[in-house]
Structure formats: C-alpha cells, structure tokens
N, C-alpha and C. Protein backbone atom coordinates (compact mmCIF):
# COMPACT_ATOMS: atom_id res chain seq x y z
N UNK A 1 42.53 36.66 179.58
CA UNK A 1 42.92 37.70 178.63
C UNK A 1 43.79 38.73 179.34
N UNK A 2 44.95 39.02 178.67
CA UNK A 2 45.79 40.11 179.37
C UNK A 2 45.41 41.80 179.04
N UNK A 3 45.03 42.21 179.95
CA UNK A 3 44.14 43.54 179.90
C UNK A 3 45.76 44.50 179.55
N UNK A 4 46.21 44.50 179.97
CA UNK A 4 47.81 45.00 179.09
C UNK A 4 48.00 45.39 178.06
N UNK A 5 47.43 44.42 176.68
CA UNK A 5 47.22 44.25 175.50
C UNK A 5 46.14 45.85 175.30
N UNK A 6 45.06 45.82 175.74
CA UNK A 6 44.13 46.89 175.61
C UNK A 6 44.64 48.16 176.08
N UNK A 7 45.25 48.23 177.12
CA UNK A 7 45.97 49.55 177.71
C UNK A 7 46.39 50.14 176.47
N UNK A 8 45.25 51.52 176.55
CA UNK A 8 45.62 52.84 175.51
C UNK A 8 46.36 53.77 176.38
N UNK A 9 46.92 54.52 175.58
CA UNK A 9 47.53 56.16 176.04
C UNK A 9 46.99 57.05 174.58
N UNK A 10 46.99 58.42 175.48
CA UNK A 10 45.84 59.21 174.57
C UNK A 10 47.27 60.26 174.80
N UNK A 11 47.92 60.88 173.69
CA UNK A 11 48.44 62.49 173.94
C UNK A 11 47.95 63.06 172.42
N UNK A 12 48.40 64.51 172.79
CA UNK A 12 48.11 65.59 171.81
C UNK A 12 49.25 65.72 171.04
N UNK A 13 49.03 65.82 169.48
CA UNK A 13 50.18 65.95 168.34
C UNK A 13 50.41 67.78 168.53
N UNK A 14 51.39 68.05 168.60
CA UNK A 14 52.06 69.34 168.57
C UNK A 14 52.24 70.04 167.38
N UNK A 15 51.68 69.12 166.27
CA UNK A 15 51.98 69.65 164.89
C UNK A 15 50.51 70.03 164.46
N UNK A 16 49.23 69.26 164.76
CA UNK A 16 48.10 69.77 164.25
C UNK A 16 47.26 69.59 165.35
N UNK A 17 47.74 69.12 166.55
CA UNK A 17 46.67 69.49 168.11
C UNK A 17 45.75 67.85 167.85
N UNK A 18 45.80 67.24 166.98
CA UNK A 18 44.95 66.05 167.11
C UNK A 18 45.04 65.21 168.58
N UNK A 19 43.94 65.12 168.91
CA UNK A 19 44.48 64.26 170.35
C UNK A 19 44.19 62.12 169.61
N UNK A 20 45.33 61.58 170.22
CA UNK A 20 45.72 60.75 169.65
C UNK A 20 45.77 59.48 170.44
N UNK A 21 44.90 58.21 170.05
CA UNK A 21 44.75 57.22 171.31
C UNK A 21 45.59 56.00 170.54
N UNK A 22 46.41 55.22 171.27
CA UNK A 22 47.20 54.44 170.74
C UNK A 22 47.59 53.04 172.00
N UNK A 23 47.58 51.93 171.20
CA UNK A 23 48.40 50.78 172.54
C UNK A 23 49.45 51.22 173.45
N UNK A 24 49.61 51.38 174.52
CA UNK A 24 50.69 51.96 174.94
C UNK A 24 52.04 51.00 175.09
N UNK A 25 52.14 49.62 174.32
CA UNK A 25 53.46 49.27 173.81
C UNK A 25 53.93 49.95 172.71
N UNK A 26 53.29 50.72 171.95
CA UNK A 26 53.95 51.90 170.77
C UNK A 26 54.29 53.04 171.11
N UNK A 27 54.37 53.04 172.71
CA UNK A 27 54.73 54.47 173.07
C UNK A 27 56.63 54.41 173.04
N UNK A 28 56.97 52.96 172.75
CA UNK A 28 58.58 52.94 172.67
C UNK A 28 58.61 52.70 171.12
N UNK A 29 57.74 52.91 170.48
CA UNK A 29 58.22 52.86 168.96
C UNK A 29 57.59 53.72 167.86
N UNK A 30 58.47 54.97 168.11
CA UNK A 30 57.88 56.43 167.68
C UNK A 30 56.59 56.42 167.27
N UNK A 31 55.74 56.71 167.99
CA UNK A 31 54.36 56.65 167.40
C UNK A 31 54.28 58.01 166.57
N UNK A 32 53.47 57.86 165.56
CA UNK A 32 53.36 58.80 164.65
C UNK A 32 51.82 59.18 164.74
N UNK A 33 51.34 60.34 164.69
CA UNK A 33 49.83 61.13 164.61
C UNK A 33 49.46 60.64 163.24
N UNK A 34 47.63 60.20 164.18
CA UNK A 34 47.13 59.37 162.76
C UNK A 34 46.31 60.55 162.13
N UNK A 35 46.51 61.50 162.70
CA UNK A 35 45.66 62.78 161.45
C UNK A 35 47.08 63.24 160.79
N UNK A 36 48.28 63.71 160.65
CA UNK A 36 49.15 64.62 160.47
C UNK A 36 50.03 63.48 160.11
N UNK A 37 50.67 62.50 160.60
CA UNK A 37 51.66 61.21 160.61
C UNK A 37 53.42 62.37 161.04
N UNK A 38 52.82 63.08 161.64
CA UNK A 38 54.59 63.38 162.42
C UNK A 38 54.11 62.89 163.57
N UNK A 39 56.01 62.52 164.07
CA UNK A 39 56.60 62.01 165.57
C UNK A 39 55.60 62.73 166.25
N UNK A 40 55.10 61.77 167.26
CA UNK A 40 54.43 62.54 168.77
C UNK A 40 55.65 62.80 169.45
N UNK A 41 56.60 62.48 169.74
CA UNK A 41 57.97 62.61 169.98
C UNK A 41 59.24 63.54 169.51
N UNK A 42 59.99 64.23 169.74
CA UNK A 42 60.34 65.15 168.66
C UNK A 42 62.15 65.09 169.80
N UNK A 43 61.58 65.13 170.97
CA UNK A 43 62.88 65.44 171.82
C UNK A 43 63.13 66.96 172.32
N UNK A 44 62.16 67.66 171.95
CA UNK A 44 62.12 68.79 172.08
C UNK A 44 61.07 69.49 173.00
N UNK A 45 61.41 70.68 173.51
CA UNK A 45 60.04 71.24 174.30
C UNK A 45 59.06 71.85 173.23
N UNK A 46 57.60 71.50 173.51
CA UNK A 46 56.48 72.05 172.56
C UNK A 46 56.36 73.21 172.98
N UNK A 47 56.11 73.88 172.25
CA UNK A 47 55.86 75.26 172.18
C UNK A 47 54.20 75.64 172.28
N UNK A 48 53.40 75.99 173.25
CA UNK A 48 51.96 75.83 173.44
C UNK A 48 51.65 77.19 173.58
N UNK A 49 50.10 77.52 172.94
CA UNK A 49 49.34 78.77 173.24
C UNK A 49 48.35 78.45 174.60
N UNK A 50 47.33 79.62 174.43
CA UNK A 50 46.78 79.31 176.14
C UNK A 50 45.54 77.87 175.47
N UNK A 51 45.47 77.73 174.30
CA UNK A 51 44.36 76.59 174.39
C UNK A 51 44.90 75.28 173.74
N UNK A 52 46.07 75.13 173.17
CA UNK A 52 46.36 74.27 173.47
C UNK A 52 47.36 73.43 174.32
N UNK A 53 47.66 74.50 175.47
CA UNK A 53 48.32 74.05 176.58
C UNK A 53 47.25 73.47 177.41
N UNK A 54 45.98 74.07 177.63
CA UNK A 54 44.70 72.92 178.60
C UNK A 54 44.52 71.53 177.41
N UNK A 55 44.80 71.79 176.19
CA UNK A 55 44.70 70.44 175.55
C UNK A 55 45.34 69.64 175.58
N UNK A 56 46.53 69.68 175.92
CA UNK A 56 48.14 68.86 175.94
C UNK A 56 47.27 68.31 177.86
N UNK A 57 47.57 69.23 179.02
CA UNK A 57 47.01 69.13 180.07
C UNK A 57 46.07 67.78 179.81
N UNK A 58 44.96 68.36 179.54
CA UNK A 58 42.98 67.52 179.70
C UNK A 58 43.67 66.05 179.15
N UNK A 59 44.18 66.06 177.85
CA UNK A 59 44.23 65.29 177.13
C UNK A 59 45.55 64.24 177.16
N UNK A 60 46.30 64.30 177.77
CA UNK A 60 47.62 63.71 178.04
C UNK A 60 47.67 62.95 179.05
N UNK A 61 47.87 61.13 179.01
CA UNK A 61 48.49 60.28 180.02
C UNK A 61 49.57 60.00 180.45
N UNK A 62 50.43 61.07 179.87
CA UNK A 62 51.20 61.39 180.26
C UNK A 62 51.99 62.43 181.39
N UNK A 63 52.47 62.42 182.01
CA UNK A 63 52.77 63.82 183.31
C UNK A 63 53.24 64.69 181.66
N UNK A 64 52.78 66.06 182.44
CA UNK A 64 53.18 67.14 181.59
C UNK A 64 53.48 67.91 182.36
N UNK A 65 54.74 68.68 181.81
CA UNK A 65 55.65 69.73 182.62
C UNK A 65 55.54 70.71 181.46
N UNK A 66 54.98 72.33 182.10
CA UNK A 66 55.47 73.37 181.39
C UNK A 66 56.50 74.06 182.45
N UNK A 67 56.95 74.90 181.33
CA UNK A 67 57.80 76.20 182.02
C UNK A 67 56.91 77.17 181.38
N UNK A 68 56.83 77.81 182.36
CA UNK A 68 55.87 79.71 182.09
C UNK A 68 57.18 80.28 182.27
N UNK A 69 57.26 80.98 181.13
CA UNK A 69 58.65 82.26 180.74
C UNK A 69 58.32 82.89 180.20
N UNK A 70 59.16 83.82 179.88
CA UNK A 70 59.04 85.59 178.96
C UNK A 70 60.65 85.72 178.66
N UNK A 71 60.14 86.27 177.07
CA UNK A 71 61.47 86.54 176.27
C UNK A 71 62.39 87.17 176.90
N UNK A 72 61.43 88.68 177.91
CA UNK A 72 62.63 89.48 178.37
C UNK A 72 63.23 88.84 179.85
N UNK A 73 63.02 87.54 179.98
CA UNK A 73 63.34 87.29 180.89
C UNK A 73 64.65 86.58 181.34
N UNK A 74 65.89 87.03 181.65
CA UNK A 74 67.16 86.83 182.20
C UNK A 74 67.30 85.26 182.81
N UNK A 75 67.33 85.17 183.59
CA UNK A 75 66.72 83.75 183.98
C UNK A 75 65.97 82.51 183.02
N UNK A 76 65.23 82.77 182.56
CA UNK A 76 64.24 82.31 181.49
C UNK A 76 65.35 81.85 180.23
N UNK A 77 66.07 82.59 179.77
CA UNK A 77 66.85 82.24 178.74
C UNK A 77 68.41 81.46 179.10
N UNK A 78 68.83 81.81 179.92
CA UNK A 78 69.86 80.64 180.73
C UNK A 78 69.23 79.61 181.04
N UNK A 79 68.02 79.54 181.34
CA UNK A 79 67.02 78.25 181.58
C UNK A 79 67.11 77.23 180.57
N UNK A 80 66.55 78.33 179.35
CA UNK A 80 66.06 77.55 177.95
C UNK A 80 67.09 76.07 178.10
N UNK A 81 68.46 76.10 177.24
CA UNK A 81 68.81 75.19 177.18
C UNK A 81 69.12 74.06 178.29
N UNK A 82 69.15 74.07 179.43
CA UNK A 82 68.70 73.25 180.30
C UNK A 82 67.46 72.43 180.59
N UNK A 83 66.59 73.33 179.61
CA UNK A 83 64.99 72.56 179.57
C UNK A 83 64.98 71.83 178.37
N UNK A 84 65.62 72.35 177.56
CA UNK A 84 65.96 71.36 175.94
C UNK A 84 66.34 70.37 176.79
N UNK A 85 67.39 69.97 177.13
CA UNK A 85 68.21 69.07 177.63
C UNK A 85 67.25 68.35 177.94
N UNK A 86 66.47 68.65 179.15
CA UNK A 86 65.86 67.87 179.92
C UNK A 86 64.73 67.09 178.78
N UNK A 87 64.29 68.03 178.08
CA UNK A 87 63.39 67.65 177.16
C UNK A 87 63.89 65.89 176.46
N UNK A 88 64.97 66.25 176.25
CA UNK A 88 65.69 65.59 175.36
C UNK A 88 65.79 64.20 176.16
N UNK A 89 66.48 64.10 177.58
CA UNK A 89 66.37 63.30 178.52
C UNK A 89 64.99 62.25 178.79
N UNK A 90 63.97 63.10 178.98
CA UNK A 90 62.92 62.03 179.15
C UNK A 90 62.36 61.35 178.11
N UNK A 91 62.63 61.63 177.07
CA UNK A 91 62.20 61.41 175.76
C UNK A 91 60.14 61.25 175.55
N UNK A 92 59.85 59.61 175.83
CA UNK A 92 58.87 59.66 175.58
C UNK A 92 58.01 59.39 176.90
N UNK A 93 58.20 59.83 177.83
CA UNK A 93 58.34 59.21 179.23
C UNK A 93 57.01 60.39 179.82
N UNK A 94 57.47 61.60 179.63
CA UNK A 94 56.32 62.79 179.44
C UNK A 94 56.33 63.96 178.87
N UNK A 95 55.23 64.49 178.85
CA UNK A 95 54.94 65.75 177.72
C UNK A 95 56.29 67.00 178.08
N UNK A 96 56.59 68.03 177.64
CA UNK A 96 57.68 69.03 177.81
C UNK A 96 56.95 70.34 177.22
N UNK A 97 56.43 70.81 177.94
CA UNK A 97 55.59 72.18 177.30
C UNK A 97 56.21 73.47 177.65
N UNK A 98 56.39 74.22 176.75
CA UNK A 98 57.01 75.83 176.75
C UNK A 98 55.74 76.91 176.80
N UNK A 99 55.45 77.88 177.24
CA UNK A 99 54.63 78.80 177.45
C UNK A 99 55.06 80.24 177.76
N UNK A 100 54.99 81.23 176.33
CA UNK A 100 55.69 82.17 176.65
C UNK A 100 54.31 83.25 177.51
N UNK A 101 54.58 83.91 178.38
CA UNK A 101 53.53 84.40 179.51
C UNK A 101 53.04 85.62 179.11
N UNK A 102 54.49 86.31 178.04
CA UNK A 102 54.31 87.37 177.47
C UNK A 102 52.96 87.58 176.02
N UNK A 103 53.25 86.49 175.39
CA UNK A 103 52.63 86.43 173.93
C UNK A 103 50.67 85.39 174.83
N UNK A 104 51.34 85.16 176.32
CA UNK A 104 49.65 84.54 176.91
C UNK A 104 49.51 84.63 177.42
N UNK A 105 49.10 86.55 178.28
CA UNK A 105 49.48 86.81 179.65
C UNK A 105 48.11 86.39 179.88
N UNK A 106 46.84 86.00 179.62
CA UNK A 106 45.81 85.44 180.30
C UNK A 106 46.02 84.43 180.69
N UNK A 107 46.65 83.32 179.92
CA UNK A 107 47.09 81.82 180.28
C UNK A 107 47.87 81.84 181.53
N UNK A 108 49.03 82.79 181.68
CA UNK A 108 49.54 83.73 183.07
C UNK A 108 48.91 83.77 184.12
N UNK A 109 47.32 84.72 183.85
CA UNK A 109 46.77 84.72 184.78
C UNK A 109 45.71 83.16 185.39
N UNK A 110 45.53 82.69 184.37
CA UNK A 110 44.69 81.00 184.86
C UNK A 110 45.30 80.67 185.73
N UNK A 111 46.67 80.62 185.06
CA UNK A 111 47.30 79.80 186.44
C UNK A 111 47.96 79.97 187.02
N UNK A 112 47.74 81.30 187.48
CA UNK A 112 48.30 82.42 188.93
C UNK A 112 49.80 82.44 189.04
N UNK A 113 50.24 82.37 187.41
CA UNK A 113 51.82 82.51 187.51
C UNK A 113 52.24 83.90 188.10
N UNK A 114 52.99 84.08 189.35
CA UNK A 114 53.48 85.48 190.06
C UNK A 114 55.10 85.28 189.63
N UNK A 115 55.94 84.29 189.51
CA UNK A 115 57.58 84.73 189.09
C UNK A 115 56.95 83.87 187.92
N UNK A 116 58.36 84.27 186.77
CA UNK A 116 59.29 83.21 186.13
C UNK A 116 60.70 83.67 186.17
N UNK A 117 61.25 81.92 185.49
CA UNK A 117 60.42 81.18 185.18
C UNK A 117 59.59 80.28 186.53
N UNK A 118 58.36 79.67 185.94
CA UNK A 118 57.86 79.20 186.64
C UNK A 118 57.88 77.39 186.47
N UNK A 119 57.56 76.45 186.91
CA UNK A 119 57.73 75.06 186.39
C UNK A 119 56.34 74.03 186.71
N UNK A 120 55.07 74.13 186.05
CA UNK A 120 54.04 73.64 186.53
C UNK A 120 54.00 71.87 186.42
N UNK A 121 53.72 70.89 187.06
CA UNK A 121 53.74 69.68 186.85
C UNK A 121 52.69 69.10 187.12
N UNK A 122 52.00 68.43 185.95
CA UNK A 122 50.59 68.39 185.70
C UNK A 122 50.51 66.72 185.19
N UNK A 123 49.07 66.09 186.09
CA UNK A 123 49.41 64.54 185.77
C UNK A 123 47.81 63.89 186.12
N UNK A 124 47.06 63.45 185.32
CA UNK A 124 45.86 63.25 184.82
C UNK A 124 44.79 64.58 184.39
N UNK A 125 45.40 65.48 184.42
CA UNK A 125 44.72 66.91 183.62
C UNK A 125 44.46 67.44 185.42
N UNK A 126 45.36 67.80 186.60
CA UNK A 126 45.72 68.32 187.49
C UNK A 126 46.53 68.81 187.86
N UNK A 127 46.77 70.13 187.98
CA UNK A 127 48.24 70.17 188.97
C UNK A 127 48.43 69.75 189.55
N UNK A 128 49.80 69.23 189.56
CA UNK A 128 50.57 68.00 190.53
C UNK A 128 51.56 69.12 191.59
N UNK A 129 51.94 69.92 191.41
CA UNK A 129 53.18 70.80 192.31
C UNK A 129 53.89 71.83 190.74
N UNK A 130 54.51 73.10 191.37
CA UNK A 130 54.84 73.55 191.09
C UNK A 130 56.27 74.51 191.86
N UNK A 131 57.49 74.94 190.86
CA UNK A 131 58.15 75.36 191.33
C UNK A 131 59.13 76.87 190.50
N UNK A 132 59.19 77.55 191.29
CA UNK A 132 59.43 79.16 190.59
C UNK A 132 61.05 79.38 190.57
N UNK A 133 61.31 79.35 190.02
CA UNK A 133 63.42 79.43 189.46
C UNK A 133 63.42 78.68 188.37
N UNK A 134 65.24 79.13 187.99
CA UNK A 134 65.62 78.07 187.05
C UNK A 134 66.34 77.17 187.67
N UNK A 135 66.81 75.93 187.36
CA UNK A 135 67.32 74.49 188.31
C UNK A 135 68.52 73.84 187.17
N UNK A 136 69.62 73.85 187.85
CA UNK A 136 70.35 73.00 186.88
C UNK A 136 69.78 71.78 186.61
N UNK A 137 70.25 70.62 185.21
CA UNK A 137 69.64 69.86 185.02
C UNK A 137 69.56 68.00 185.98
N UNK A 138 70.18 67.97 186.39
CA UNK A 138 70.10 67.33 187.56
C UNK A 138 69.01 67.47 188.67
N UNK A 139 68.87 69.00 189.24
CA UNK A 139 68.13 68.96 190.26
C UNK A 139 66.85 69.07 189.81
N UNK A 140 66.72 69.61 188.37
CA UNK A 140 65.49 69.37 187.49
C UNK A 140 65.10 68.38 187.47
N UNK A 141 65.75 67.12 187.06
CA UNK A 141 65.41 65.82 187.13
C UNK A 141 65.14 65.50 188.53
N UNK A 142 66.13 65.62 189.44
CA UNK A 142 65.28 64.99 190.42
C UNK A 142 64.13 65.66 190.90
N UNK A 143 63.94 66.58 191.27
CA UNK A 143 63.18 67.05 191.18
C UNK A 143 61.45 66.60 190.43
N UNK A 144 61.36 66.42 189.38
CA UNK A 144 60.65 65.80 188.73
C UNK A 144 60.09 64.44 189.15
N UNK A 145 61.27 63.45 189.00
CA UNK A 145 61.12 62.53 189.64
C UNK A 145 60.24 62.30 191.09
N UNK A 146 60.73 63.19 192.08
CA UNK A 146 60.53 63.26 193.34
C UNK A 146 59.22 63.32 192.99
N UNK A 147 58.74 64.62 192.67
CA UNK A 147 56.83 64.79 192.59
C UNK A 147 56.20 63.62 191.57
N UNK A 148 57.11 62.77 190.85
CA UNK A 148 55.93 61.93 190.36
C UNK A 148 56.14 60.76 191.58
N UNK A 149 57.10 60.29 191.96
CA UNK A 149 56.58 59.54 193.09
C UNK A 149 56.43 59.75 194.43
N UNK A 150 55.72 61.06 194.73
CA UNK A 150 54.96 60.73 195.77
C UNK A 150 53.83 61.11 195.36
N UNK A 151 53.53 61.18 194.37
CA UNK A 151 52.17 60.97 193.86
C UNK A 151 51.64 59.86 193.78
C-alpha cells in the first residue's frame, strides 16, 4: 500500500479560521475550506490577529512566514508590496501572514518583536529563524529558501 495516498496536510482557512485536513495531492488543486468553501489559497498575504496567528502557526504543515509591521511604519509600507509579490510567488507552497504590531502590541510582545519590520519563519508550529528589515524580493526569496533547507 502506498502510504502517499494517506499523506494529509492540515492548514487554517483565513476566511472563518477552520483548521482544515485534506490529501496533500489537492494541495495543487485549489483546495477549498470544508466549513466556509473559499480558496485556502488566495495569493495574497493573510491578514492575522494575535490568536489566530498561533492558529495559522500550531495548525499549519505548512512553513509559515509572518511580517510584524506598523502602519506608521516607513519601511513597513515600501515593504508591503514586495511581500504581496512574494506572497503571490509561492503560491501554495507556504502560509504568508501579515501582523500589524500596532492594532497587537501583545502579540509584539510574545514574540519579542524589538524592530520592524520584522520577518518570523515558522515550520511545524516553531520558530524556524527570524530576520529584522525590509529585503528586496529576490533576497526575500532566497532567503526563505536558505532557512527551509537547512532545516
């Protein structure tokens, strides 16, 4: 029996927080949330509060990347569309989480954000590495890349 076939992936719907277990050959064919039925996929960065950013985290087999930012933040907003981008780039490959620090300065303090933006990279519900600037989208990617394989 090919244990392949059974291989689930579990992520969180961004539209009603359902956490969602599925074959992971449907992770290339828009899987849709079986409480809500929108895209788990969108191409876009999710927009997370402080509890359901540990839910996206706990709950995701997927690597998940937030950015910790603030509106008034200079940097942070030249960022933005470079993180769309990137968003857009990995598609369904891993999670893309936004976290404004201002509207969750406790979520801030959990996870000892001191600059933004900040870039946390998180991969079986752990921090994996983290990095404080904004990065054109290239060195973003590699970047990324780099910390998932030497993990």
């Amino acid at each position: 029996m090919n244990q392949d076939v059974d291989h689930k992936i579990k992520l969180v719907c961004e539209h009603c927080s359902a956490t969602n277990q599925f074959p992971v050959e449907k992770l290339d064919h828009e899987p849709q949330c079986g409480k809500c039925h929108n895209h788990l996929f969108t191409g876009k960065p999710i927009i997370v509060n402080s509890q359901s950013l540990i839910k996206h985290i706990e709950n995701s087999d997927l690597p998940v990347l937030v950015d910790f930012w603030a509106p008034w933040c200079g940097p942070c907003q030249a960022f933005a569309p470079v993180y769309e981008d990137f968003a857009q780039s990995v598609g369904n490959q891993m999670r893309v989480l936004k976290l404004d620090t201002e509207a969750n300065q406790q979520a801030a303090m959990d996870f000892n954000i001191r600059s933004i933006p900040t870039l946390a990279l998180f991969g079986g519900g752990r921090e994996l590495n983290r990095m404080s600037g904004a990065l054109p989208l290239p060195q973003l990617q590699q970047w990324v890349v780099q910390q998932l394989t030497e993990e």
